[in-house]
C-alpha atoms as a PDB file:
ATOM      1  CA  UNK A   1      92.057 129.730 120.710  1.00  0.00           C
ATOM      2  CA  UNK A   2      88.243 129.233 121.654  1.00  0.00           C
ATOM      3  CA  UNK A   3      85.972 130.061 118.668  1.00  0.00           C
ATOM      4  CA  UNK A   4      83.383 132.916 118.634  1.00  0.00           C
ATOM      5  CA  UNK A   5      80.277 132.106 118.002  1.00  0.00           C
ATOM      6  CA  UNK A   6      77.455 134.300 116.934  1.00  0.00           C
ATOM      7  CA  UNK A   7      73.795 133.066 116.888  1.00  0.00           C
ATOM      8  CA  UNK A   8      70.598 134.274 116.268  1.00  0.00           C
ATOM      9  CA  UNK A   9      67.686 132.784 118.422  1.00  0.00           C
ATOM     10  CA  UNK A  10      63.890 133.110 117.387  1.00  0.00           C
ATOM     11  CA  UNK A  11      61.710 135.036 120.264  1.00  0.00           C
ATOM     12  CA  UNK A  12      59.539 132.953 122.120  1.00  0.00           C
ATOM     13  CA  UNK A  13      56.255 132.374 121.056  1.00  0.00           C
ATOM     14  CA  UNK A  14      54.262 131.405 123.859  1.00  0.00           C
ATOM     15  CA  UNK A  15      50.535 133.281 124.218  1.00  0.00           C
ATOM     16  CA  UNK A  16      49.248 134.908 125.661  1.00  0.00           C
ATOM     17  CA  UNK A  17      52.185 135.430 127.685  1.00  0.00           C
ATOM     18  CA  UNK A  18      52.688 135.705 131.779  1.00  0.00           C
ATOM     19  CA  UNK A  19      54.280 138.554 133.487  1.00  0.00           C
ATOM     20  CA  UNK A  20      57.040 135.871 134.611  1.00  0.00           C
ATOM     21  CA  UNK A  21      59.369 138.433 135.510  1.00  0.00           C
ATOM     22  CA  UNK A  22      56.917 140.191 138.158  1.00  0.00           C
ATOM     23  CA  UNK A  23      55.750 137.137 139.555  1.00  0.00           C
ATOM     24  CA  UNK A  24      58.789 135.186 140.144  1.00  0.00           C
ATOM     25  CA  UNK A  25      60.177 136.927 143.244  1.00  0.00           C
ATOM     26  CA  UNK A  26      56.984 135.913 145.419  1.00  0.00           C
ATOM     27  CA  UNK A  27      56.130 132.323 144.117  1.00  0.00           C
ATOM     28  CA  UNK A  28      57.770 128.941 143.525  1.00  0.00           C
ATOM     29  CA  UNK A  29      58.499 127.645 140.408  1.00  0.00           C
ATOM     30  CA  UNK A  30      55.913 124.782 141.368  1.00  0.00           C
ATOM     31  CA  UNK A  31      53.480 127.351 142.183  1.00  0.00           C
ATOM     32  CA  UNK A  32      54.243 129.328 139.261  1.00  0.00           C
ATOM     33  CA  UNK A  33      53.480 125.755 136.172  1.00  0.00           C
ATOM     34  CA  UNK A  34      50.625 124.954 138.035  1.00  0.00           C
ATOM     35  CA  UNK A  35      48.921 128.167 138.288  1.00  0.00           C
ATOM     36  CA  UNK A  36      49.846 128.730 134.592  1.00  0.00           C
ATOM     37  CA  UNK A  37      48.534 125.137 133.827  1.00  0.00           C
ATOM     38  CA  UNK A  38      45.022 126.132 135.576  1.00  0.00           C
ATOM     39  CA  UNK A  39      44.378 129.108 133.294  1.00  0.00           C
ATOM     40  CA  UNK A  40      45.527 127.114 130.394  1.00  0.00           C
ATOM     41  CA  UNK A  41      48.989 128.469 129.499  1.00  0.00           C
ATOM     42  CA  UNK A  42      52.114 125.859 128.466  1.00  0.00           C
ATOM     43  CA  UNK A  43      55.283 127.381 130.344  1.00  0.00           C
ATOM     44  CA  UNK A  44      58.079 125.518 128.885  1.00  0.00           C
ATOM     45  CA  UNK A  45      59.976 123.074 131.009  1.00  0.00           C
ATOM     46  CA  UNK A  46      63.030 125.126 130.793  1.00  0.00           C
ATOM     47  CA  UNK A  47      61.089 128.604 131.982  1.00  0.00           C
ATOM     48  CA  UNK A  48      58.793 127.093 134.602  1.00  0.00           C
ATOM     49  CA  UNK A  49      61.336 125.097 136.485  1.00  0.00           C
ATOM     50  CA  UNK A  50      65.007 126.722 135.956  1.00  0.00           C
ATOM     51  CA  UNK A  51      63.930 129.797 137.518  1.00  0.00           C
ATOM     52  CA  UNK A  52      65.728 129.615 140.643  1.00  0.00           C
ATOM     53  CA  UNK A  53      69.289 129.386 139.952  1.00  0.00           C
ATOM     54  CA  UNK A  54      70.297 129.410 143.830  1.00  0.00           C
ATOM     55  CA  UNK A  55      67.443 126.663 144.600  1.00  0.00           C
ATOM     56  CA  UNK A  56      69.369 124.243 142.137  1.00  0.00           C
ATOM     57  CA  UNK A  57      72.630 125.052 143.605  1.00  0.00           C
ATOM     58  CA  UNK A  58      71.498 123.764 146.900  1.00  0.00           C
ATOM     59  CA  UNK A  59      70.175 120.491 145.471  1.00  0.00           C
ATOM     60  CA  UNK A  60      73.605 119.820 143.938  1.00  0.00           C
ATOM     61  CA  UNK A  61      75.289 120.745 146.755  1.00  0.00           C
ATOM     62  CA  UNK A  62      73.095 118.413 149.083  1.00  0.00           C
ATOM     63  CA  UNK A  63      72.689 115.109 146.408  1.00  0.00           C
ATOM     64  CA  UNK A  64      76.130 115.798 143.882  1.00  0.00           C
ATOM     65  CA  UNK A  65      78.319 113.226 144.464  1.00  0.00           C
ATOM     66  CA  UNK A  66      81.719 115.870 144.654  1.00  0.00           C
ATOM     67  CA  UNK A  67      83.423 113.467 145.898  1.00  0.00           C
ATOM     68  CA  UNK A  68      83.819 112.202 142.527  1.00  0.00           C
ATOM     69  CA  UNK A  69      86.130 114.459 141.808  1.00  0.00           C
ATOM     70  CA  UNK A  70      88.991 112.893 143.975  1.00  0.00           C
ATOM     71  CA  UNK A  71      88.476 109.376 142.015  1.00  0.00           C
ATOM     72  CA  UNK A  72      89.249 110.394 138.532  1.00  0.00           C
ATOM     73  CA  UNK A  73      91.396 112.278 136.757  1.00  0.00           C
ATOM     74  CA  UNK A  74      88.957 115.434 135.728  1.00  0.00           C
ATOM     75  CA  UNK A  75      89.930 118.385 134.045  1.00  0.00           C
ATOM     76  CA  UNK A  76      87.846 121.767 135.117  1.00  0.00           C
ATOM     77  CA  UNK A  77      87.549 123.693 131.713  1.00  0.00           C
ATOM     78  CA  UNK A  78      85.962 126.994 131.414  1.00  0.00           C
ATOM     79  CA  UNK A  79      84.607 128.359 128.068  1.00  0.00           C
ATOM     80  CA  UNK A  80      83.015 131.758 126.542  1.00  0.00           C
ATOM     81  CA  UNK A  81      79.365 132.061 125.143  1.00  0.00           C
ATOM     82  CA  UNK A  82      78.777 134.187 122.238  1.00  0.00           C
ATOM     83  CA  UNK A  83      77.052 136.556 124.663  1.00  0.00           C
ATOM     84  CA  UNK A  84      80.073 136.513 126.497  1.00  0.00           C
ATOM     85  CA  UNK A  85      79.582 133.863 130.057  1.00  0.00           C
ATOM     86  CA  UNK A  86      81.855 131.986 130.814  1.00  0.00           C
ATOM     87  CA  UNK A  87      80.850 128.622 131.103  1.00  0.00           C
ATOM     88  CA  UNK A  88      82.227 126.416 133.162  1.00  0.00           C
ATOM     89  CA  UNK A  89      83.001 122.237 132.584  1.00  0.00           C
ATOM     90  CA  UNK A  90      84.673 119.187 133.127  1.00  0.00           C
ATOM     91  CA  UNK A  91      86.576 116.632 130.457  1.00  0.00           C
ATOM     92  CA  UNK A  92      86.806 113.136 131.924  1.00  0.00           C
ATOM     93  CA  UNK A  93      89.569 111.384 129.267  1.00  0.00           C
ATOM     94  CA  UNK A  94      88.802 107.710 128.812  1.00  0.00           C
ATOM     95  CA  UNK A  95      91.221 105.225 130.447  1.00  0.00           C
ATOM     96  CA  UNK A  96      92.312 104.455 127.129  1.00  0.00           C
ATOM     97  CA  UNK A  97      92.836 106.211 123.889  1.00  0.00           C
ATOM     98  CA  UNK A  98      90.302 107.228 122.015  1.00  0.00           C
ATOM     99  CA  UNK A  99      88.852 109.928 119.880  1.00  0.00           C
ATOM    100  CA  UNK A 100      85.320 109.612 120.999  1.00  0.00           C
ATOM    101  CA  UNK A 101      83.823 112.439 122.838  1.00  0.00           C
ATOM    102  CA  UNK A 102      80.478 112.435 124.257  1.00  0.00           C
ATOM    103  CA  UNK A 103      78.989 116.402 124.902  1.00  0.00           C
ATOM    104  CA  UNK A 104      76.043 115.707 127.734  1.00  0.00           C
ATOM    105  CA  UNK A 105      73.666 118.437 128.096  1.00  0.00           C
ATOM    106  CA  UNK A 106      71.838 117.859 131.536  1.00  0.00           C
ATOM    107  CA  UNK A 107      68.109 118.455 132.341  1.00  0.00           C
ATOM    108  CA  UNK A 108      66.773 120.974 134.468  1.00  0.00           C
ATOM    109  CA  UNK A 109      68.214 119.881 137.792  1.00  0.00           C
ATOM    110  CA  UNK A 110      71.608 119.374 139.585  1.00  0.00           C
ATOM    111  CA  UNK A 111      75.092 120.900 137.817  1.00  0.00           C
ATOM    112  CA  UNK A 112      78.138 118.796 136.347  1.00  0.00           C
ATOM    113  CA  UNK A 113      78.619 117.365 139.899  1.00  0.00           C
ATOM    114  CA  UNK A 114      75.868 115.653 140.082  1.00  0.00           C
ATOM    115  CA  UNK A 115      75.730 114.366 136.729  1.00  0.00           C
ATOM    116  CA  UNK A 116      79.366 113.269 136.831  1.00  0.00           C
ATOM    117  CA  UNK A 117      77.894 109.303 138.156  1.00  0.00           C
ATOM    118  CA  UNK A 118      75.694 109.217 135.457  1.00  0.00           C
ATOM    119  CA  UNK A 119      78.308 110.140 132.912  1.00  0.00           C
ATOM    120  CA  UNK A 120      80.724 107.778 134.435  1.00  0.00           C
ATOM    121  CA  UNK A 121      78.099 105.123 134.524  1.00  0.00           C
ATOM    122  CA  UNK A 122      78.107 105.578 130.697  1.00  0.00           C
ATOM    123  CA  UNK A 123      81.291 105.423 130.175  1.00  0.00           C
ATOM    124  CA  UNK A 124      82.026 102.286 131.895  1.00  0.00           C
ATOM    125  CA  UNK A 125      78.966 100.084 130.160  1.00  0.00           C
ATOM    126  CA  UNK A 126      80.514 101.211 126.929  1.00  0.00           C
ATOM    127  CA  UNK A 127      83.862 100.282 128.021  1.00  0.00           C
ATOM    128  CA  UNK A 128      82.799  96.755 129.042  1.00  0.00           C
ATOM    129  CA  UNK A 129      81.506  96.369 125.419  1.00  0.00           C
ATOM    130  CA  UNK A 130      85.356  97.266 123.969  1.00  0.00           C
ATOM    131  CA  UNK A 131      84.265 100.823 123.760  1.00  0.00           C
ATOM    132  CA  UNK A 132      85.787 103.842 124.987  1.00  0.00           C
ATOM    133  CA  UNK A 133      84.804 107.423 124.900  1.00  0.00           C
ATOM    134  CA  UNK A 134      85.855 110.360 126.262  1.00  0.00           C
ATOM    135  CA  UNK A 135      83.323 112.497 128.436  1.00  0.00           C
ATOM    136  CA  UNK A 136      82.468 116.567 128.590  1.00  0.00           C
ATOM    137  CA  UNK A 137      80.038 117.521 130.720  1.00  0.00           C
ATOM    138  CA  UNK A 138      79.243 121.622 130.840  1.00  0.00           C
ATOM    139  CA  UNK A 139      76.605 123.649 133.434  1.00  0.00           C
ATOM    140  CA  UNK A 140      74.614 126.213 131.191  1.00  0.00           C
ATOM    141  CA  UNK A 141      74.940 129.789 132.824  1.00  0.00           C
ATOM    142  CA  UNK A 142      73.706 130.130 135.984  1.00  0.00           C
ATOM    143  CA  UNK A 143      74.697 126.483 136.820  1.00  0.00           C
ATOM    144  CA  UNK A 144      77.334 125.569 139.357  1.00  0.00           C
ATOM    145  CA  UNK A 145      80.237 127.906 138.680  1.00  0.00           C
ATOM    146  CA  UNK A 146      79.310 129.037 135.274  1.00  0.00           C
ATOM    147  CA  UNK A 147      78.402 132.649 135.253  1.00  0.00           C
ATOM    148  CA  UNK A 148      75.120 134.622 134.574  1.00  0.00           C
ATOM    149  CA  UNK A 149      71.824 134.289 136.087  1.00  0.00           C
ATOM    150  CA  UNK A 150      69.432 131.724 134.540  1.00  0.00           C
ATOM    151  CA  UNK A 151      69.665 129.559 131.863  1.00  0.00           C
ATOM    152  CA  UNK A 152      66.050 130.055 129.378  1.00  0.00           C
ATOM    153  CA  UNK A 153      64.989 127.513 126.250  1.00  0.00           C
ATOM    154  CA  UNK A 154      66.489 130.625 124.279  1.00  0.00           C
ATOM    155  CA  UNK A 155      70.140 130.564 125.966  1.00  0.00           C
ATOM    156  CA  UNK A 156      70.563 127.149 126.919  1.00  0.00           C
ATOM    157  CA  UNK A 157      71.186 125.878 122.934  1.00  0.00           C
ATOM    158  CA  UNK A 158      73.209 128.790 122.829  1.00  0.00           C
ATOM    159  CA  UNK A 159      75.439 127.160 125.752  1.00  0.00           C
ATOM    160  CA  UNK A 160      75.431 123.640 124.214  1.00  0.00           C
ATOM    161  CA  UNK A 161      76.624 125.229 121.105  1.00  0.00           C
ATOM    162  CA  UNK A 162      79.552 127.295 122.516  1.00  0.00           C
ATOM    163  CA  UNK A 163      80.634 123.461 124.369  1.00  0.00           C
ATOM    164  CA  UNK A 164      80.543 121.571 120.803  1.00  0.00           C
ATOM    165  CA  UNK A 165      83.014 125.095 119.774  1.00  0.00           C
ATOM    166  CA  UNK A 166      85.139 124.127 122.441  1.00  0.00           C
ATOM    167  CA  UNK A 167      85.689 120.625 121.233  1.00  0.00           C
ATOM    168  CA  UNK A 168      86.323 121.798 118.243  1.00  0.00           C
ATOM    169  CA  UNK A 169      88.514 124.273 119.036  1.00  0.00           C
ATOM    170  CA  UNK A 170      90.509 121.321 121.071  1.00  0.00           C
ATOM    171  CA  UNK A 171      90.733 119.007 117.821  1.00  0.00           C
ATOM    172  CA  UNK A 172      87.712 116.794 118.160  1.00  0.00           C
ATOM    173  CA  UNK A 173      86.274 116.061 114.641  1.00  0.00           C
ATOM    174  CA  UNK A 174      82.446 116.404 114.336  1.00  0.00           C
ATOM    175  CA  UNK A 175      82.179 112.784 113.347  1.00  0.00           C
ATOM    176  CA  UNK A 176      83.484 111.683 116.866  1.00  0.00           C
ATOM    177  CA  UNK A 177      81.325 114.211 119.075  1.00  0.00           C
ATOM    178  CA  UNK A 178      78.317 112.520 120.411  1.00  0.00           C
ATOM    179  CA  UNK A 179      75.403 114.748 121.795  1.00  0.00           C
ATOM    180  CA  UNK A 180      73.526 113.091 124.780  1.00  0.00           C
ATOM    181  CA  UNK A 181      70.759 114.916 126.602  1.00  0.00           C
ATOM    182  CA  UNK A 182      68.402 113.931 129.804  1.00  0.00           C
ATOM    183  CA  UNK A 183      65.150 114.997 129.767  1.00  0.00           C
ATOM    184  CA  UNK A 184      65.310 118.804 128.831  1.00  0.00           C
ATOM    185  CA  UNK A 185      68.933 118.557 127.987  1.00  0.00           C
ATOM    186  CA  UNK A 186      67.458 116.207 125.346  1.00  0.00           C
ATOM    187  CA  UNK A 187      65.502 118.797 123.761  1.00  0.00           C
ATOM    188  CA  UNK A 188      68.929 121.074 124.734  1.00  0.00           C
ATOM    189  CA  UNK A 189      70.794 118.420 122.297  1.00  0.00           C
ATOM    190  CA  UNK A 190      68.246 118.031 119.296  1.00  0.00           C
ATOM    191  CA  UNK A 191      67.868 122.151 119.349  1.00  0.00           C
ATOM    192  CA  UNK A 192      71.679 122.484 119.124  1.00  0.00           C
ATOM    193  CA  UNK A 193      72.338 119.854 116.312  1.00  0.00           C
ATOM    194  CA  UNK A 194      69.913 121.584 114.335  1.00  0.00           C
ATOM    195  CA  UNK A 195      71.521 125.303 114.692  1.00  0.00           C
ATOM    196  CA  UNK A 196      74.957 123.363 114.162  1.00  0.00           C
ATOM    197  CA  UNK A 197      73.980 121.999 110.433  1.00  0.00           C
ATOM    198  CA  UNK A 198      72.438 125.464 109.923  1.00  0.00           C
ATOM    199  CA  UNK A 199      76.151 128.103 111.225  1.00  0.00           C
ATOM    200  CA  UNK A 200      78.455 125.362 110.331  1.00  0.00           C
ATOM    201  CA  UNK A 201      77.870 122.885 108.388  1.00  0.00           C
ATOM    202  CA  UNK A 202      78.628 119.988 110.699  1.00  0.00           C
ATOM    203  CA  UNK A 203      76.625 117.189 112.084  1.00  0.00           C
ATOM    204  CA  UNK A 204      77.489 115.107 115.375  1.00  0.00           C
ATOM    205  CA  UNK A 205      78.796 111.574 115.090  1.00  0.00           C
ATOM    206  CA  UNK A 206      75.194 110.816 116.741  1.00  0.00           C
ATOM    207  CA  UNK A 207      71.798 112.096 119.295  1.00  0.00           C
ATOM    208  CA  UNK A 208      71.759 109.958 122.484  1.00  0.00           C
ATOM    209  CA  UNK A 209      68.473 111.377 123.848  1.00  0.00           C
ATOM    210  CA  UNK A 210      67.181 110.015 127.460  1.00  0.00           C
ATOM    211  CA  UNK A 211      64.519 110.553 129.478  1.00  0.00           C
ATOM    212  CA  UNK A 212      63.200 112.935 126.666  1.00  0.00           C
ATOM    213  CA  UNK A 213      59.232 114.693 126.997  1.00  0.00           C
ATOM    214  CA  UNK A 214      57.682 115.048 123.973  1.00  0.00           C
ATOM    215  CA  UNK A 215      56.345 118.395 123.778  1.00  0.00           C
ATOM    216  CA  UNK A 216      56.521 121.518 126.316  1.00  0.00           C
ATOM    217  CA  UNK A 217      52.190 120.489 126.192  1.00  0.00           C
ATOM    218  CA  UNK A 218      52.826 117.209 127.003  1.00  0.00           C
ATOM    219  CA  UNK A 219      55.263 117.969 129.637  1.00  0.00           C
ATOM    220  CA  UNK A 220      52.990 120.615 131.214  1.00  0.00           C
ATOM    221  CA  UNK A 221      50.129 117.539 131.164  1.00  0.00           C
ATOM    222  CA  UNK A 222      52.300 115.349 132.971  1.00  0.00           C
ATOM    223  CA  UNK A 223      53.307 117.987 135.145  1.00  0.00           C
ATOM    224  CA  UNK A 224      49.577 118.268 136.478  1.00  0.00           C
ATOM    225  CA  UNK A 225      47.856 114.763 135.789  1.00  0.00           C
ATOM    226  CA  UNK A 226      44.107 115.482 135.024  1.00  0.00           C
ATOM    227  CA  UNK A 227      43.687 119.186 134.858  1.00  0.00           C
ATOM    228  CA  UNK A 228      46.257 119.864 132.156  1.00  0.00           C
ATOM    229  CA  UNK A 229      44.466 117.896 129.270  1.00  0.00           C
ATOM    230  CA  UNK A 230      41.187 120.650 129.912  1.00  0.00           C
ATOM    231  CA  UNK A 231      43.301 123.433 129.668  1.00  0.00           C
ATOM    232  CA  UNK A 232      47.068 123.500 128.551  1.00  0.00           C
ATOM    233  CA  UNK A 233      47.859 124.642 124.933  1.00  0.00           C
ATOM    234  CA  UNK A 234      50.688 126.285 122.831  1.00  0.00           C
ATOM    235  CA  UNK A 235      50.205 128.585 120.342  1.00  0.00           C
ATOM    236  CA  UNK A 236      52.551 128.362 117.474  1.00  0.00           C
ATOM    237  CA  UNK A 237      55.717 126.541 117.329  1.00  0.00           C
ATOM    238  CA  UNK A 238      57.987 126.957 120.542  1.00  0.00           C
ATOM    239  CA  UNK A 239      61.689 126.837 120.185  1.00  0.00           C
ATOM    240  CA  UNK A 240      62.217 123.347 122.004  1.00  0.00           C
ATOM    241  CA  UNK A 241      59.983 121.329 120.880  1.00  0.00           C
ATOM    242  CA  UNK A 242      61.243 117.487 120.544  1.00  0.00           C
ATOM    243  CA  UNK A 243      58.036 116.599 118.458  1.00  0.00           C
ATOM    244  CA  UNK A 244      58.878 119.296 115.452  1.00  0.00           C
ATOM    245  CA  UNK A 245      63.032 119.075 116.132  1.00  0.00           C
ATOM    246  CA  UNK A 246      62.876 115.540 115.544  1.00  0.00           C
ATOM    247  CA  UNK A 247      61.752 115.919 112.444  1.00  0.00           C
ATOM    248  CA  UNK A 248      64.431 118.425 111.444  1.00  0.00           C
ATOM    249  CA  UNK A 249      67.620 116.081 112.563  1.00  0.00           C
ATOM    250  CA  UNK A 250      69.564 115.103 109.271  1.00  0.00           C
ATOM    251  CA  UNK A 251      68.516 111.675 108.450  1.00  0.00           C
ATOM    252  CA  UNK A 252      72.079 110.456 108.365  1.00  0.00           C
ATOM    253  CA  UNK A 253      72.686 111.126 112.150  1.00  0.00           C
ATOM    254  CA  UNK A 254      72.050 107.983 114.142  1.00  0.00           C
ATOM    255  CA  UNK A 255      69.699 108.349 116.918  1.00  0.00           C
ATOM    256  CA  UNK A 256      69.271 106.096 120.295  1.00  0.00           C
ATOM    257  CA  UNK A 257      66.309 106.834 122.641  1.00  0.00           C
ATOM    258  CA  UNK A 258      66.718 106.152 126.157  1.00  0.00           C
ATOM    259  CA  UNK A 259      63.544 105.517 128.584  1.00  0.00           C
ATOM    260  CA  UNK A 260      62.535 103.683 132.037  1.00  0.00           C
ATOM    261  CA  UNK A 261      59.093 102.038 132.076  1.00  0.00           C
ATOM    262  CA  UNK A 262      59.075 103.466 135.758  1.00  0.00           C
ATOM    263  CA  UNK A 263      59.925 107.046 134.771  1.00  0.00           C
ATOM    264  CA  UNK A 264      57.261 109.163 136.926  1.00  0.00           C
ATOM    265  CA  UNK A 265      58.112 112.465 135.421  1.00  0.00           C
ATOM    266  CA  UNK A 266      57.452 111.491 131.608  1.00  0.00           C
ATOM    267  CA  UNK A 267      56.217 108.183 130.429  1.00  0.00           C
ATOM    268  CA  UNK A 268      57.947 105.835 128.480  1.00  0.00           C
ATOM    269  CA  UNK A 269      55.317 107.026 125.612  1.00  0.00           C
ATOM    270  CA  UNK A 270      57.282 110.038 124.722  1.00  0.00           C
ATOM    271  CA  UNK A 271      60.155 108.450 123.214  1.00  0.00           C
ATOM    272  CA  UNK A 272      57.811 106.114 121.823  1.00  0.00           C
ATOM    273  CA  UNK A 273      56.318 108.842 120.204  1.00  0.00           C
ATOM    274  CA  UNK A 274      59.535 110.876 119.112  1.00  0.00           C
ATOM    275  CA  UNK A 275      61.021 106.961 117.763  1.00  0.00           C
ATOM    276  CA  UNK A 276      58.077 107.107 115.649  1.00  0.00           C
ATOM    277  CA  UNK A 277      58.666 110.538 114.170  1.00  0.00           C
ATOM    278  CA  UNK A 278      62.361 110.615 113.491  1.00  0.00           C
ATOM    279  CA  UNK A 279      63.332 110.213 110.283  1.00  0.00           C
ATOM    280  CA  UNK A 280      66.748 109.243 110.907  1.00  0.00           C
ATOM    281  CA  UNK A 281      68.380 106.329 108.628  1.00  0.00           C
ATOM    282  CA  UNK A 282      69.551 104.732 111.976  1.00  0.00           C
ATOM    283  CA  UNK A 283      67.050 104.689 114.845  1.00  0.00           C
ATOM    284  CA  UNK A 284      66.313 102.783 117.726  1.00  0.00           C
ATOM    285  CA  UNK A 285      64.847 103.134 120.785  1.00  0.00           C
ATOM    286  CA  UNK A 286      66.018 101.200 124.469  1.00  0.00           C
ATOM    287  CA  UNK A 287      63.506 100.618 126.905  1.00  0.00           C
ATOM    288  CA  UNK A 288      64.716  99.823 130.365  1.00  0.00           C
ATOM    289  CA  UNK A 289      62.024  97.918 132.803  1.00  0.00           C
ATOM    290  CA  UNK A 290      61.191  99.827 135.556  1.00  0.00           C
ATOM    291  CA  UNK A 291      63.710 102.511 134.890  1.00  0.00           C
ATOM    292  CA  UNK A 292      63.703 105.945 136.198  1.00  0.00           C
ATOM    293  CA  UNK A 293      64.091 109.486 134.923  1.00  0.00           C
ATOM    294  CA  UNK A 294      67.166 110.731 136.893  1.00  0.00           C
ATOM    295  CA  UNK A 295      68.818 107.478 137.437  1.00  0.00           C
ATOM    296  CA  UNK A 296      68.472 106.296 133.703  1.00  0.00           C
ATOM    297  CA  UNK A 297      72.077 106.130 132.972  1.00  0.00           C
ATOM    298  CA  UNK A 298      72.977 104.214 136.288  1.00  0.00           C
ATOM    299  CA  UNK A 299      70.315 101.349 135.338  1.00  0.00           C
ATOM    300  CA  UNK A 300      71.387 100.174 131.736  1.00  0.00           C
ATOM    301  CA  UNK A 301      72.889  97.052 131.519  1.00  0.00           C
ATOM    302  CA  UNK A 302      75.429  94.941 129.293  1.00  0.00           C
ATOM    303  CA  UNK A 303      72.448  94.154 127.040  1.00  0.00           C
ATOM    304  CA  UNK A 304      71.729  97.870 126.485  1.00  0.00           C
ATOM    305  CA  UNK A 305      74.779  99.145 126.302  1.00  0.00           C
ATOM    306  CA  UNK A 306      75.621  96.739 124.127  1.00  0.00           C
ATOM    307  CA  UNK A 307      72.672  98.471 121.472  1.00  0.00           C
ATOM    308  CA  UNK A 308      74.417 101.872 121.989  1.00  0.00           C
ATOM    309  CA  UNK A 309      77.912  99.987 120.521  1.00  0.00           C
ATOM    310  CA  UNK A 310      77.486 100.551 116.743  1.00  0.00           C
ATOM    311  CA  UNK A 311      77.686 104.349 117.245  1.00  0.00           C
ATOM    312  CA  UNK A 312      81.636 104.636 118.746  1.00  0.00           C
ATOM    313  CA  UNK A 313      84.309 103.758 116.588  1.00  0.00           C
END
């Protein structure tokens, strides 16, 4: 019996705001950040650049590896949103027994398919350091086959949330579920931990956050070097941003920060800078040289896996 799940989510409070809605249909998403970074509005990663649902199907369908469906044995799930999606998943059990879960909540491009390498990748440099987990990946709406039409920095917690009901709904404890998030997904993560101390009273076994930005400003700056510094702001306190959530995390969950020196998309920095503001009890950050954003989890090796260790039982 799947959970239901009712949640309340703040309104955005970006301003002034953009007629996004009328403008949409006749640019690009790339056309769309930078024009709003010219006139000095912050469009949040998660508005600005998951827009186009169809346009990210197409990427997953060109660079997801589906073949790696036929090499392990991976259960398709499907789950219900409070809102009432259907979501759609897959559970990759470890090769041994074990009641470690990991919940990944993916950035802004490709769908469980994609991801599924990465994941995998995880999963086997914890298993060569006599650690096992299991794995649940999800696609917020509008993703590969889960329903709706776009996934917003409003809805996409929402989806995260209604994936940790799942696993609980299928006997997973809340001291075994670890959240990991890439990039957005790690802003995804840290939004959903906090809404899951405040409905339920439960905390995750611990925040694996990779590839994270800092702030939607920051992330606007990167996204156009040398004009956003004149111009980009936020007014008031947006719904996912790292740089206040961080602060917000229980300080008993353990948190690991993930980052490539050679990340292009955001530097290295803004973990540095989130590291710095967490307050958690357990904290550490991994730095890998000349690692990239997508390709993060593929990179590590024994001697950072073997820092992620102390977290699974």
């Amino acid at each position: 019996m799947i959970l239901s799940i009712s949640v309340s989510t703040a309104q955005s409070r970006f301003l002034p705001q953009i007629p996004m809605k009328s403008v949409r249909s006749l640019l690009g998403n790339r056309a769309i950040s930078t024009i709003a970074t010219l006139f000095g509005h912050a469009i949040h990663p998660l508005d600005a650049a998951v827009i186009s649902t169809k346009f990210f199907r197409q990427i997953s369908d060109k660079i997801g590896d589906a073949s790696i469906l036929n090499t392990r044995a991976i259960q398709e799930v499907n789950f219900p949103t409070s809102d009432g999606r259907l979501l759609h998943g897959y559970y990759i059990p470890a090769e041994e027994k074990t009641d470690n879960v990991v919940l990944f909540s993916h950035g802004r491009s490709g769908d469980v398919n994609f991801w599924c390498p990465s994941m995998l990748s995880l999963q086997k440099g914890l298993q060569g350091q006599d650690k096992n987990t299991n794995l649940f990946l999800f696609d917020y709406r509008g993703y590969g086959k889960s329903e709706g039409n776009r996934p917003t920095r409003l809805t996409a917690p929402k989806d995260a949330y209604a994936a940790w009901c799942f696993l609980r709904a299928a006997n997973f404890k809340p001291e075994n579920i670890h959240m990991v998030g890439h990039s957005t997904g790690s802003a995804v993560a840290l939004k959903t931990t906090i809404m899951l101390e405040k409905y339920r009273g439960e905390k995750p076994a611990s925040l694996i956050l990779a590839s994270s930005y800092e702030s939607p400003r920051q992330a606007a700056i990167c996204a156009k070097p040398g004009i956003g510094p004149l111009k980009v702001f936020v007014v008031g306190k947006t719904i996912l941003n790292p740089e206040v959530m961080i602060r917000k995390i229980s300080p008993a969950v353990p948190v690991r920060f993930i980052h490539g020196t050679g990340d292009k998309y955001f530097p290295h920095e803004h973990s540095e800078t989130l590291f710095e503001r967490s307050v958690a009890y357990d904290k550490d950050i991994i730095l890998r040289e000349d690692g990239q954003h997508v390709e993060i989890f593929t990179e590590l090796g024994p001697a950072e896996f073997a820092r992620l260790t102390s977290l699974f039982n």
